[in-house]
N, C-alpha and C. Protein backbone atom coordinates (compact mmCIF):
# COMPACT_ATOMS: atom_id res chain seq x y z
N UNK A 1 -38.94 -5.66 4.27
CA UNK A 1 -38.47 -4.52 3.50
C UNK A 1 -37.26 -3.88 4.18
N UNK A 2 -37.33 -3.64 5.48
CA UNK A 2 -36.24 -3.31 6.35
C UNK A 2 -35.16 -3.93 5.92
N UNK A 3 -35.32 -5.56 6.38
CA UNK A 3 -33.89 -6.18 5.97
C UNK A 3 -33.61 -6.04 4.72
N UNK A 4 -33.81 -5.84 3.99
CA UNK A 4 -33.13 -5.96 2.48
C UNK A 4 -32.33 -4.65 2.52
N UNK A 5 -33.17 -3.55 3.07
CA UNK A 5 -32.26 -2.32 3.47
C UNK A 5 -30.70 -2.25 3.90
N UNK A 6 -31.18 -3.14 5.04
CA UNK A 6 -29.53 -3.31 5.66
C UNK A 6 -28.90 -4.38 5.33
N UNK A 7 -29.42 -5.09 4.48
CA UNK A 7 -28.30 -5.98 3.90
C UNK A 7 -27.85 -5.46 2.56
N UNK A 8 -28.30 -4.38 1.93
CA UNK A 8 -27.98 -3.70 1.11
C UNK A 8 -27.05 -3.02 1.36
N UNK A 9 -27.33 -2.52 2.29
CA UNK A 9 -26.59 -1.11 3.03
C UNK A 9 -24.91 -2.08 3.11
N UNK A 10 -25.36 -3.15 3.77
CA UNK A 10 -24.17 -3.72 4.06
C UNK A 10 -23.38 -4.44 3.31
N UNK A 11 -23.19 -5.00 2.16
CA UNK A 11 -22.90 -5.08 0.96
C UNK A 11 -22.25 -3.53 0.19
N UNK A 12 -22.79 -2.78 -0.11
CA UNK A 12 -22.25 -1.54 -0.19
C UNK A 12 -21.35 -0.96 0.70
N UNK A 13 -21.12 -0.85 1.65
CA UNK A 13 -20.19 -0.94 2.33
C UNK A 13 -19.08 -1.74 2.69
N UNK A 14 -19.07 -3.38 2.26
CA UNK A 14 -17.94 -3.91 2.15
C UNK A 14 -17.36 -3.94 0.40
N UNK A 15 -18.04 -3.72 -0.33
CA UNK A 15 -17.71 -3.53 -1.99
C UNK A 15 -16.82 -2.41 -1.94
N UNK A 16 -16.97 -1.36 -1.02
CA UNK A 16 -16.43 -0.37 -1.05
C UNK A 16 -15.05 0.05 -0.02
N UNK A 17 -15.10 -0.79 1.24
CA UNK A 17 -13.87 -1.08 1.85
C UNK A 17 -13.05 -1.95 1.07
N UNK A 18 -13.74 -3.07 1.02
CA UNK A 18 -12.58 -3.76 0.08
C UNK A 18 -11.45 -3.50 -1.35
N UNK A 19 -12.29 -2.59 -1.76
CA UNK A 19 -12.16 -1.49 -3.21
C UNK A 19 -10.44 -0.66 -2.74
N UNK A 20 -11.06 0.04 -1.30
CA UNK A 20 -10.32 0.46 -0.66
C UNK A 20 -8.87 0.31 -0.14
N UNK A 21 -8.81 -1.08 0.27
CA UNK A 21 -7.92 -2.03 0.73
C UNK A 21 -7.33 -2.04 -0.15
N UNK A 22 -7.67 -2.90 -1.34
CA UNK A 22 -7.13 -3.34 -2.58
C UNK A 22 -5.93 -2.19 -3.22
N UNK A 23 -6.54 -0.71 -2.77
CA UNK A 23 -5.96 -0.25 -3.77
C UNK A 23 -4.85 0.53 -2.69
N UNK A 24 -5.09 0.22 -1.48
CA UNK A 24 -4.06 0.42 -0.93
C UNK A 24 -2.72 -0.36 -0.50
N UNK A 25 -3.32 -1.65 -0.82
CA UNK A 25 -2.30 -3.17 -1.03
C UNK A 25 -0.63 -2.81 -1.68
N UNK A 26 -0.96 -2.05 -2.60
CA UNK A 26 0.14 -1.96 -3.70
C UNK A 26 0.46 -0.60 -3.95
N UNK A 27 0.89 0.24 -2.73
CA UNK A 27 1.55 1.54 -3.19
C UNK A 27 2.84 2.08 -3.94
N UNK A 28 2.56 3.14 -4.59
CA UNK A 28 3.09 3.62 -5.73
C UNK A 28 4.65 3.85 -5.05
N UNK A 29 5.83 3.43 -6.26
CA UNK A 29 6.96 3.48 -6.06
C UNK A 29 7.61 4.90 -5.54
N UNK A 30 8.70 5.13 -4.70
CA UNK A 30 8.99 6.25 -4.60
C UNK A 30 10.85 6.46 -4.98
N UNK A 31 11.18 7.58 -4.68
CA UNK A 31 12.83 7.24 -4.59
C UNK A 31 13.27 7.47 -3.60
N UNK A 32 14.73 7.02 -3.45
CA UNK A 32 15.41 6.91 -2.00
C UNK A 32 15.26 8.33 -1.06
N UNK A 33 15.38 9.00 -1.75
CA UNK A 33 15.68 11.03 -1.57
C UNK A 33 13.77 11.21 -0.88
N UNK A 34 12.85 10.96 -1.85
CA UNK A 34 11.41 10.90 -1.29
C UNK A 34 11.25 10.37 -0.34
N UNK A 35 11.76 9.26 0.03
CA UNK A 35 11.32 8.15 1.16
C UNK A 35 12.29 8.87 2.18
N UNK A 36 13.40 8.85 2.41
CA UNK A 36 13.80 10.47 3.26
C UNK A 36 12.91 11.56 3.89
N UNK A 37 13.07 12.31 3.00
CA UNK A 37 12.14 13.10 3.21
C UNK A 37 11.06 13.15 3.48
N UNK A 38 10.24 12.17 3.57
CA UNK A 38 9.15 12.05 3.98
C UNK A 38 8.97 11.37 5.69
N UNK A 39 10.57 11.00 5.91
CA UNK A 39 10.59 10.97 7.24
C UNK A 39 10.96 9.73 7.68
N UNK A 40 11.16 8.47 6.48
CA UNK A 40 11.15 7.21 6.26
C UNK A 40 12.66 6.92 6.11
N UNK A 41 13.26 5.84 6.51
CA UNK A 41 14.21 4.98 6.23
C UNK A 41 14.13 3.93 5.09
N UNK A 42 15.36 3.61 4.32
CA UNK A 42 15.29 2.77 3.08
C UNK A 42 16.12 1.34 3.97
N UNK A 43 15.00 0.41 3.65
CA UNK A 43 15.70 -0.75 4.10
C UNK A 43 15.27 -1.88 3.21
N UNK A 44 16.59 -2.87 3.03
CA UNK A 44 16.11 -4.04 2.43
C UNK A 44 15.06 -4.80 2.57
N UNK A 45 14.36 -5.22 0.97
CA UNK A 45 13.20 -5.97 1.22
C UNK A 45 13.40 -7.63 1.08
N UNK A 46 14.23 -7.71 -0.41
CA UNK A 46 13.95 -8.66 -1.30
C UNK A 46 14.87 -9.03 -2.12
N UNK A 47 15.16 -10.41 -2.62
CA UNK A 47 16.03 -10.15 -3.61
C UNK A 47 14.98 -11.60 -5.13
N UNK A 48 15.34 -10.51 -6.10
CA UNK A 48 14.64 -10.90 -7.23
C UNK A 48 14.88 -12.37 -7.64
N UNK A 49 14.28 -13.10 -8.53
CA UNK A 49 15.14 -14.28 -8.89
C UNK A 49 16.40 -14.02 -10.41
N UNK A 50 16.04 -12.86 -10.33
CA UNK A 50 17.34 -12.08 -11.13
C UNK A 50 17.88 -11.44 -10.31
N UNK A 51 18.50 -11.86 -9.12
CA UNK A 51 19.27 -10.76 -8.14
C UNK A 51 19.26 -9.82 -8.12
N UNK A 52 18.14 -8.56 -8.50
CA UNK A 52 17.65 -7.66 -8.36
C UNK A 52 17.31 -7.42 -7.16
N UNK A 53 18.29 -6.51 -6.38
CA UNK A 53 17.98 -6.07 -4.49
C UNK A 53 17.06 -5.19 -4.55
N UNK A 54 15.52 -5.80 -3.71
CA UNK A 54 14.69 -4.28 -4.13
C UNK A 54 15.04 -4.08 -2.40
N UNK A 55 14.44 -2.49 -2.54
CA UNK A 55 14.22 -1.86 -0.84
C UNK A 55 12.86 -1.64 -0.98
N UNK A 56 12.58 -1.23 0.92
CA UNK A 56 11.36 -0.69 0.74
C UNK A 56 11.41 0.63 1.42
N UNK A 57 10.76 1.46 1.71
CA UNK A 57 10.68 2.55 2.56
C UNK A 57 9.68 2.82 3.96
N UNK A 58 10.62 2.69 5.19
CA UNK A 58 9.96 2.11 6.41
C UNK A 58 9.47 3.34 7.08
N UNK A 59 8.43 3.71 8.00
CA UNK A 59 8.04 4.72 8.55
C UNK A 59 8.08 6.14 7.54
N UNK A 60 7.60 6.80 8.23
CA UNK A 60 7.31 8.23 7.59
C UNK A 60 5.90 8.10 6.50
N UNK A 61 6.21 9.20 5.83
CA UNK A 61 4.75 9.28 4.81
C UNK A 61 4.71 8.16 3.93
N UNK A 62 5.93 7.55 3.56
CA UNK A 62 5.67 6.80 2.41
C UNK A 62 6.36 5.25 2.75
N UNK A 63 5.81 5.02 4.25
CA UNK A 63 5.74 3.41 4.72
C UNK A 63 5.37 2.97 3.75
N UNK A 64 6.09 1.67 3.60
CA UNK A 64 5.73 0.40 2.70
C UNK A 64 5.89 0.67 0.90
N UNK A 65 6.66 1.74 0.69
CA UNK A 65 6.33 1.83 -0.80
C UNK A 65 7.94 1.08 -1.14
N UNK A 66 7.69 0.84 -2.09
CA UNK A 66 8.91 -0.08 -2.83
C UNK A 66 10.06 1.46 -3.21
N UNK A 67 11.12 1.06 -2.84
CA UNK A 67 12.10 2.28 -3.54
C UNK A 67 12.49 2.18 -5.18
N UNK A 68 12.18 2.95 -5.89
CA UNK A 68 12.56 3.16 -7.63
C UNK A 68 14.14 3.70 -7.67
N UNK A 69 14.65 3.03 -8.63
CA UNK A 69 15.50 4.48 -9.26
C UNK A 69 16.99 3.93 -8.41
């Protein structure tokens, strides 16, 4: 009875980190002026297969978000 406890327990707890992760994988776009201000540098990421130059936004509050706009 115990174990089913903690393998419950433990299951619930990775359903719910992972949940976590996931939704932190893919943060929300910001703009150049935000990513500034938030303490961050805009630096090149990528270039599209439509030559679309994206950036991203490095350090500060809004590490890793893709730059919009």
């Amino acid at each position: 009875m115990m174990r089913r406890a903690i393998v419950a327990a433990a299951l619930a707890a990775v359903s719910v980190l992972g949940t976590t992760t996931a939704a932190q994988a893919r943060p929300a776009d910001v703009d150049w002026d935000t990513c500034e201000a938030g303490g961050g540098t805009v630096a090149f990421s990528d270039l599209t297969e439509d030559w679309d130059v994206l950036f991203v936004c490095e350090g500060g509050t809004h590490d890793g978000q893709t730059i919009s706009g």
